[in-house]
Protein backbone atom coordinates (compact mmCIF):
# COMPACT_ATOMS: atom_id res chain seq x y z
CA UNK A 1 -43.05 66.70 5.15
CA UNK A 2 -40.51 66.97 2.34
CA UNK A 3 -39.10 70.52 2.89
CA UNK A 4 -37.46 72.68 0.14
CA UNK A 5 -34.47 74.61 1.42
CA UNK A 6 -33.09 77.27 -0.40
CA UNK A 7 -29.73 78.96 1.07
CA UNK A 8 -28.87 82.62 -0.64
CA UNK A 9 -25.00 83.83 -0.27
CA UNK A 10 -23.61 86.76 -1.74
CA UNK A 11 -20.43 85.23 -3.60
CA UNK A 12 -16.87 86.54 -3.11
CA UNK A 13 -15.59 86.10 -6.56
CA UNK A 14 -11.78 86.46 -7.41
CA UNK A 15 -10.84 88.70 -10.03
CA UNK A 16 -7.38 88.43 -11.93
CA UNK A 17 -7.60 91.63 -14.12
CA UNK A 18 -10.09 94.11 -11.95
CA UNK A 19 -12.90 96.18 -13.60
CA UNK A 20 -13.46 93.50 -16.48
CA UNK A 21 -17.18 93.12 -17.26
CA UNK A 22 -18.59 89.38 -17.68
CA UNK A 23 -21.29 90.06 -20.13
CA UNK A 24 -23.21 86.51 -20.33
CA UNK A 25 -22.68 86.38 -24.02
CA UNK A 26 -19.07 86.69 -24.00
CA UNK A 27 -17.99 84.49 -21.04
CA UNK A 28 -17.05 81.01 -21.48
CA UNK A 29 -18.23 78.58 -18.23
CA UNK A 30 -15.54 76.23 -17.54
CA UNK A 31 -14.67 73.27 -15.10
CA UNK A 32 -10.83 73.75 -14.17
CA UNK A 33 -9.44 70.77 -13.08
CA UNK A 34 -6.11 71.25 -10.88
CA UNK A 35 -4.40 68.22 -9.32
CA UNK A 36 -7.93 66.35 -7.72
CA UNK A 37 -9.71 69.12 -7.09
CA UNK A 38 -11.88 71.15 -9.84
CA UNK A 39 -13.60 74.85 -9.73
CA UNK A 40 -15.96 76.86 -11.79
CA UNK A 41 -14.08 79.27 -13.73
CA UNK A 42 -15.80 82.29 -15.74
CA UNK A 43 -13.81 83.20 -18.60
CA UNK A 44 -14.11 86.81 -20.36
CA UNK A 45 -13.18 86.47 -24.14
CA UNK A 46 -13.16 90.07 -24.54
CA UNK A 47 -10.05 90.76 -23.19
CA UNK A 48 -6.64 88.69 -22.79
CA UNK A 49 -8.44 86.62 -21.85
CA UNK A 50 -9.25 87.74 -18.03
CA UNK A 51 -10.68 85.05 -15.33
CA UNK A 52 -13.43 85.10 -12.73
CA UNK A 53 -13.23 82.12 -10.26
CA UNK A 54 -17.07 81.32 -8.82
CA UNK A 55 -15.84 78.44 -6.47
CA UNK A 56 -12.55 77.59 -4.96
CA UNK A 57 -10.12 74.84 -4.73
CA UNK A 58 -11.84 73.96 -0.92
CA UNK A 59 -14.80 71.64 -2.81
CA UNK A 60 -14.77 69.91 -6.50
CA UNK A 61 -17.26 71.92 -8.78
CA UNK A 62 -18.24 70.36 -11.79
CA UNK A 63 -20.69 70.82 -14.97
CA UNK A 64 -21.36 74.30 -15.10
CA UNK A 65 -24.26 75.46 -17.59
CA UNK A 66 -25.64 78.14 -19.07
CA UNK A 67 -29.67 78.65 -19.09
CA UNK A 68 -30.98 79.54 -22.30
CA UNK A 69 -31.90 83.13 -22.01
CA UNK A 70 -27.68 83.54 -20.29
CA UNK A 71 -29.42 85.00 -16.94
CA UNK A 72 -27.63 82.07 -14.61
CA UNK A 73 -25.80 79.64 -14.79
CA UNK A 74 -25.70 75.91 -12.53
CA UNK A 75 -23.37 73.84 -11.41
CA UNK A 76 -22.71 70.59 -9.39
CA UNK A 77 -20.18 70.97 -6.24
CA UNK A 78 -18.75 68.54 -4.02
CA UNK A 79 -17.76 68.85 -0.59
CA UNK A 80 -17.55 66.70 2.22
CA UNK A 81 -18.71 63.60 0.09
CA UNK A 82 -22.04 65.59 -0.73
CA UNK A 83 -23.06 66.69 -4.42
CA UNK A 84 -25.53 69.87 -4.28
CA UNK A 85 -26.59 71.85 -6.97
CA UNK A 86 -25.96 75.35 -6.98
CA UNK A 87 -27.64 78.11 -9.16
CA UNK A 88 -26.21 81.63 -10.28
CA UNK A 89 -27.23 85.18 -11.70
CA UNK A 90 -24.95 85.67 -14.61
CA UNK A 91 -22.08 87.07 -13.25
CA UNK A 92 -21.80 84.78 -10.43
CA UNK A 93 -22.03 87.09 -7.77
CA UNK A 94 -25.61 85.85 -6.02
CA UNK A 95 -25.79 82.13 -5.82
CA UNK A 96 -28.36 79.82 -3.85
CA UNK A 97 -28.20 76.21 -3.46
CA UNK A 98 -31.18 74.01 -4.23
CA UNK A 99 -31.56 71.04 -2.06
CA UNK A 100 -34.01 68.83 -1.52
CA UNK A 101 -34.42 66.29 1.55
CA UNK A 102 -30.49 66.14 1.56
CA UNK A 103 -30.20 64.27 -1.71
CA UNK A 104 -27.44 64.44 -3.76
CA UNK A 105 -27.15 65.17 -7.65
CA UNK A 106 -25.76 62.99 -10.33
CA UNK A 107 -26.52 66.07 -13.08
CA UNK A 108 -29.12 68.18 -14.17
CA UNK A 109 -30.57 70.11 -17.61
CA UNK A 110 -32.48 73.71 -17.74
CA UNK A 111 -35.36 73.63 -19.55
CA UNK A 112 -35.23 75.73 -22.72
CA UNK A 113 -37.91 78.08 -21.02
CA UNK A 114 -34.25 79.02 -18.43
CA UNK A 115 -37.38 79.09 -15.80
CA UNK A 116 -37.06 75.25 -14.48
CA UNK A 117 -34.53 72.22 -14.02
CA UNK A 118 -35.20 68.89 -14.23
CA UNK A 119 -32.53 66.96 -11.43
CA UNK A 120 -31.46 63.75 -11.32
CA UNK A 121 -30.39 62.67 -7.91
CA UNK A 122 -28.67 59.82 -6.41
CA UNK A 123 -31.23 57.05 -6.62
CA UNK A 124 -33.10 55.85 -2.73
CA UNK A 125 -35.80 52.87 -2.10
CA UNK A 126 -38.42 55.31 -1.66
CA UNK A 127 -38.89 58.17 -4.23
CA UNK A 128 -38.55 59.30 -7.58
CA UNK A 129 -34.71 60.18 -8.71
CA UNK A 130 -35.23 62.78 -11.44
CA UNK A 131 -37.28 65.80 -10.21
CA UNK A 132 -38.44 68.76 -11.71
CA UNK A 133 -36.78 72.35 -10.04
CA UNK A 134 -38.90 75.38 -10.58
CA UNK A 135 -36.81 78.73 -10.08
CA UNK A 136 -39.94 80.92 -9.52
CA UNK A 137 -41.56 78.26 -6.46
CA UNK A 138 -38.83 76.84 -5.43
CA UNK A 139 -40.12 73.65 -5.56
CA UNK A 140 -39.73 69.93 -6.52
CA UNK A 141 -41.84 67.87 -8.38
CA UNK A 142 -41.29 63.63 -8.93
CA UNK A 143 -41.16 62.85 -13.09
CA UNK A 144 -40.01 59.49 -12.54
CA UNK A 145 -41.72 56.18 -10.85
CA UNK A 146 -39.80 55.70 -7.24
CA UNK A 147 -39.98 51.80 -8.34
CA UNK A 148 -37.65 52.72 -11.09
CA UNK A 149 -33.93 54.00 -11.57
CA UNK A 150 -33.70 56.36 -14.30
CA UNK A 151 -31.17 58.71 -16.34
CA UNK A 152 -32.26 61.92 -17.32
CA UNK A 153 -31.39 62.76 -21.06
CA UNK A 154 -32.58 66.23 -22.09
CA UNK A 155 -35.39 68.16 -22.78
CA UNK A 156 -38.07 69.14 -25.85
CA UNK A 157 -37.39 72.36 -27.62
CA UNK A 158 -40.91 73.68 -26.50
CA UNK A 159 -40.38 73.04 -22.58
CA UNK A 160 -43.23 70.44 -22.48
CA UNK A 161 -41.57 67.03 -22.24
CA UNK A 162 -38.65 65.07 -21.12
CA UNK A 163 -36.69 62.02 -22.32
CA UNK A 164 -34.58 59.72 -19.96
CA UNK A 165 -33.03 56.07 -19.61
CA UNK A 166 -34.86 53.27 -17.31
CA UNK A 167 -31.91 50.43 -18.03
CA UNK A 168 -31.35 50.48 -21.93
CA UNK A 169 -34.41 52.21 -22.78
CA UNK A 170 -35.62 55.69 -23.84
CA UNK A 171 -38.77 57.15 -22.61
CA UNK A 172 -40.66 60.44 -22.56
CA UNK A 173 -42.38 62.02 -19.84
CA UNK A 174 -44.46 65.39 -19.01
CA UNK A 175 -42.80 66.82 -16.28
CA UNK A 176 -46.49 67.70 -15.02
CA UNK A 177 -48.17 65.23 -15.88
CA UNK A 178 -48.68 61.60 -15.96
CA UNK A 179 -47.53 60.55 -19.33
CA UNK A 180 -44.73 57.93 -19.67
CA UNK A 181 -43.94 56.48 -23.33
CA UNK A 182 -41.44 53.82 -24.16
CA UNK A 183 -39.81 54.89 -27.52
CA UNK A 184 -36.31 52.56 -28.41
CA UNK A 185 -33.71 50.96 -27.09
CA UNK A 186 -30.76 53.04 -26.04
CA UNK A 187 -28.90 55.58 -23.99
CA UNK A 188 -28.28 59.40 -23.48
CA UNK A 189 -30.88 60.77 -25.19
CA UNK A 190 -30.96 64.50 -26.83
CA UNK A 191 -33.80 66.21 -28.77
CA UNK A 192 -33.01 68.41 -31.45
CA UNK A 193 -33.75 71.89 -31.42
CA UNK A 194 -36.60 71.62 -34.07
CA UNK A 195 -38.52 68.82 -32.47
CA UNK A 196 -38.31 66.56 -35.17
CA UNK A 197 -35.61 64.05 -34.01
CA UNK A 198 -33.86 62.12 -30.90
CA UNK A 199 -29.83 61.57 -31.19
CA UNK A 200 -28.76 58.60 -28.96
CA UNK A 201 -26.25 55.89 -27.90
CA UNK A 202 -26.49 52.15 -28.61
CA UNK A 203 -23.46 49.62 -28.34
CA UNK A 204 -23.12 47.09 -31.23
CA UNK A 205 -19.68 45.26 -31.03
CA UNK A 206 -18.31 47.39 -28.18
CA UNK A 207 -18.67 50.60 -30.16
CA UNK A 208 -20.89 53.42 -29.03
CA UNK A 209 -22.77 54.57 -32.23
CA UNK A 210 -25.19 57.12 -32.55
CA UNK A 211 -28.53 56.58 -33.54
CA UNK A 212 -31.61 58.85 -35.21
CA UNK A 213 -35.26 58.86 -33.92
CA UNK A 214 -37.11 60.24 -36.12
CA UNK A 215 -40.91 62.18 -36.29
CA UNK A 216 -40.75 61.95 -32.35
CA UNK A 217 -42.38 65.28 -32.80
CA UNK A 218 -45.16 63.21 -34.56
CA UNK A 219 -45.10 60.51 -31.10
CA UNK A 220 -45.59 63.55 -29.23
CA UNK A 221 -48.56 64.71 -31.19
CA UNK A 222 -50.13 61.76 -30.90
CA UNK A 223 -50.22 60.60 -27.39
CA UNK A 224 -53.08 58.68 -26.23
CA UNK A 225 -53.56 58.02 -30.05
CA UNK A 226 -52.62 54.44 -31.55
CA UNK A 227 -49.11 54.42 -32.31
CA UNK A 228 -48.49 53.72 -35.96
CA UNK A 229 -44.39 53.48 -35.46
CA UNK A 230 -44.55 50.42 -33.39
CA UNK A 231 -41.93 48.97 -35.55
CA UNK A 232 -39.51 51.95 -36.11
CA UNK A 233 -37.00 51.89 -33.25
CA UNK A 234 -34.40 54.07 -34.72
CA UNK A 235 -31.88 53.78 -37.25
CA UNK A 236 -27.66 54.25 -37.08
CA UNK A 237 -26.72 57.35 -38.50
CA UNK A 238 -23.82 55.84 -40.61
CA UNK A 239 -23.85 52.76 -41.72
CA UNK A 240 -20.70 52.70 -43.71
CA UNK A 241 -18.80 53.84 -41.38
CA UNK A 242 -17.57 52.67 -37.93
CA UNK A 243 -18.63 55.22 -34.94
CA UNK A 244 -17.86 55.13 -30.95
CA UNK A 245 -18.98 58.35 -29.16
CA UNK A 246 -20.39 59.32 -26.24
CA UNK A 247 -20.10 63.37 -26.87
CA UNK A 248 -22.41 64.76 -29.70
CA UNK A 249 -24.58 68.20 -29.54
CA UNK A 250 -26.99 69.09 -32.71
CA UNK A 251 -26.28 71.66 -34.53
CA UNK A 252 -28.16 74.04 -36.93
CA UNK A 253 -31.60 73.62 -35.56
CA UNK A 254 -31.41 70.59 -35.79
CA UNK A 255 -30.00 69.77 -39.82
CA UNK A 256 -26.75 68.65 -38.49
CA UNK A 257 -25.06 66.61 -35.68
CA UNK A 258 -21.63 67.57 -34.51
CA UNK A 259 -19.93 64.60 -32.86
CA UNK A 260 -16.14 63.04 -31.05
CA UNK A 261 -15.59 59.70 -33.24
CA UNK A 262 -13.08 57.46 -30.54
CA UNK A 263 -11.14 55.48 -33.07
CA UNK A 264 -8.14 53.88 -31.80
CA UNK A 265 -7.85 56.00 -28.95
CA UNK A 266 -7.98 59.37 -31.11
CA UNK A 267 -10.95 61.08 -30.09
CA UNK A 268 -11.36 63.89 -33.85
CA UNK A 269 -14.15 66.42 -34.03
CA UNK A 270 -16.86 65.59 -37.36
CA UNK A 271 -19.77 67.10 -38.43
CA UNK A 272 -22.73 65.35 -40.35
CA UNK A 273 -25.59 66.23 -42.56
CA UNK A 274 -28.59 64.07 -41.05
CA UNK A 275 -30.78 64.34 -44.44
CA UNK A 276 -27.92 63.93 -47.38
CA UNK A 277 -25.39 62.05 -44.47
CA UNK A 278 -22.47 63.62 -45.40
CA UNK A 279 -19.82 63.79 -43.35
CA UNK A 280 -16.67 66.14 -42.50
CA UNK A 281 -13.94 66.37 -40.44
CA UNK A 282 -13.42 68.70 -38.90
CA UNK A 283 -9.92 68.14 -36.35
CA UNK A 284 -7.01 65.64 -38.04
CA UNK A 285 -3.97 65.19 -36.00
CA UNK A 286 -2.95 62.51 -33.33
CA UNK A 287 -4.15 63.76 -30.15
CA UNK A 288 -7.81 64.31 -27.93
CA UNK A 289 -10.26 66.35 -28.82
CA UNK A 290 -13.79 66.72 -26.42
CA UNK A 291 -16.18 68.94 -24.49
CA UNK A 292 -17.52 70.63 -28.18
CA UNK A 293 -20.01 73.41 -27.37
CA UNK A 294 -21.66 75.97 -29.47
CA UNK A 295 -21.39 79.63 -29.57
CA UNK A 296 -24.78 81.16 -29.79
CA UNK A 297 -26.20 81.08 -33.55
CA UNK A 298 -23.79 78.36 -33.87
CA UNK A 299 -21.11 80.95 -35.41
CA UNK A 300 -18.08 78.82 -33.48
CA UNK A 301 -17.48 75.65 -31.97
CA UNK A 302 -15.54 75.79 -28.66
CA UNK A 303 -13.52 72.97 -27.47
CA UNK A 304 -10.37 71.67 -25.96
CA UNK A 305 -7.72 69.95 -27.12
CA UNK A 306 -4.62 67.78 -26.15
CA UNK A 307 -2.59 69.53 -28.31
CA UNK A 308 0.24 71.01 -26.22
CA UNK A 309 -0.32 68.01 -23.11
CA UNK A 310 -2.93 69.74 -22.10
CA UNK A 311 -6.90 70.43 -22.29
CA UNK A 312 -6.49 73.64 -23.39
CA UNK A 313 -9.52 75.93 -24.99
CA UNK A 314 -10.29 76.36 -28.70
CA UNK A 315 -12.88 77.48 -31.07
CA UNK A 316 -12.95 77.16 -34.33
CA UNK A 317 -15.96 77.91 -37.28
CA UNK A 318 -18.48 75.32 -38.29
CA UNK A 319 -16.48 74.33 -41.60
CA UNK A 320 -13.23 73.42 -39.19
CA UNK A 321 -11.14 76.46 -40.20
CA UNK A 322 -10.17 79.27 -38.52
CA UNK A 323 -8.81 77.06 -35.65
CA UNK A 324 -7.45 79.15 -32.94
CA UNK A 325 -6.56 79.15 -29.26
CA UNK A 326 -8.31 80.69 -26.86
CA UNK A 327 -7.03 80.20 -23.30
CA UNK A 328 -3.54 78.07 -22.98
CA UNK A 329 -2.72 76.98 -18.92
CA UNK A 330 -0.76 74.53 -17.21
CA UNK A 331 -3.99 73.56 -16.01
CA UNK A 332 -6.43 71.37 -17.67
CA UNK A 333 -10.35 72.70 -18.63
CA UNK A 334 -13.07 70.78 -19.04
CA UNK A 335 -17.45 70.73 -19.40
CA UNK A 336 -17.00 73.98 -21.17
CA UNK A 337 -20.73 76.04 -22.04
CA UNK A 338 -20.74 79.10 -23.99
């Protein structure tokens, strides 16, 4: 019998400045990377800025995201050549692992409900790889075919449905149900925050681009319906101009993609319109840019930057201005959620 087991500890966090309060909203979740080893780091922007360390330097932690409603937090940690998933109120003072059959994680998304997590484990011969976590049973449930390796991509705005890889194409599933619906050809699927459109990867002369799916909403809507956008598979979002990213995040409901263009080995920060396709830039200088993240409302954009040798934190506002610097180290941050 396949056998859930959830561990509860009681976390002995490190403080650096004592008495600061982490309110969810105003801590930054960061991967800290230090020599080969990496650890969960909360950071309070409230003060100067003060830290809160949720692993240590004993296991490599990595990926750390907020849920939705800013209640917990997850993360993926590494030790003794075994990936678990681990799951945390929002200070990071109660944490539980969630574990199932021994498997380990590749990565992982909350739904937008914050009340389940659909996993992606380590594929086997004999079951399903991506699994859906539910918080309130602690239980697992198979999304995906066990005859099939697939990649999970992200979820619909309204909690309902699923998109993932199987090789280089895009499908969407009901967690619980039975439904599984080719769409394109593709990779790393996101849905937009209105339900109207799927952001995605495709390599044309050695170039990742980004591609727009649009009315999947409409796809949705009509399952078990004939299909009237059998032909439509997508189209590039810029056609005039030469794209190769693999980090992009919508922004604005849904109106605008924010994107890392890799040109030359200069990864810059744009932003584009997806109904007039205009495009601005929104970082210009001769170093790496990555791991852009939203502040809630999408007032800021948080990110690092290669600036001063290394990947230290920034945010800046939606226009590009107002650049500033948030956290400078020695170290270098990474996967940052806001």
């Amino acid at each position: 019998m396949n056998k859930t087991i959830i561990i509860k500890i009681l976390c002995l966090s490190i403080f650096l400045i004592n008495g600061c309060s982490f309110a969810s909203n105003k801590a930054i979740l960061a991967e800290q990377k230090i020599g080969d080893f990496s650890r969960i780091v909360l950071i309070n922007t409230t003060s100067s800025p003060s830290f809160k360390f949720i692993t240590d330097l004993k296991a490599v932690s990595v990926k750390p995201k907020w849920s939705p409603n800013k209640k917990n937090f997850a993360f993926i940690s590494e030790r003794n050549n075994k990936k678990n998933l681990w799951i945390s109120n929002d200070e990071g003072s109660e944490l539980e692992i969630a574990n199932y059959n021994n498997r380990e994680v590749e990565r992982f998304e909350w739904a937008p409900n914050s009340e389940e997590i659909a996993i992606e484990f380590k594929p086997n011969a004999d079951e399903a790889n991506i699994f859906l976590y539910s918080l309130n049973l602690k239980n697992f449930l198979p999304i995906t075919r066990p005859d099939k390796v697939a990649n999970l991509g992200s979820w619909s705005p309204d909690s309902k449905w699923i998109v993932f890889n199987i090789n280089d194409s895009i499908y969407l599933s009901n967690p619980k149900g039975v439904n599984e619906i080719f769409i394109t050809k593709g990779s790393n699927p996101i849905w937009s925050p209105n339900g109207e459109y799927l952001i995605f990867n495709r390599t044309e002369k050695q170039n990742k681009s980004i591609w727009i799916y649009k009315d999947i909403d409409k796809v949705v809507d009509n399952t078990g319906k004939e299909n009237n956008k059998n032909n439509y598979f997508g189209e590039n979002i810029d056609i005039n101009h030469v794209i190769n990213s693999i980090e992009y995040a919508w922004a604005f409901g849904g109106n605008k993609i924010l994107y890392i263009n890799d040109l030359e080995n200069n990864k810059e920060i744009y932003m584009m319109d997806v109904k007039s396709k205009k495009i601005e830039r929104l970082t210009n200088n001769k170093v790496d840019e990555s791991n852009i993240v939203w502040s809630e409302r999408y007032r800021s954009i948080l990110f690092t930057s290669n600036a001063h040798n290394n990947s230290d934190i920034y945010q800046m506002k939606p226009d590009g201005s107002s650049q500033e610097i948030i956290l400078s180290s020695k170290d270098n941050f990474s996967f940052l959620d806001w």
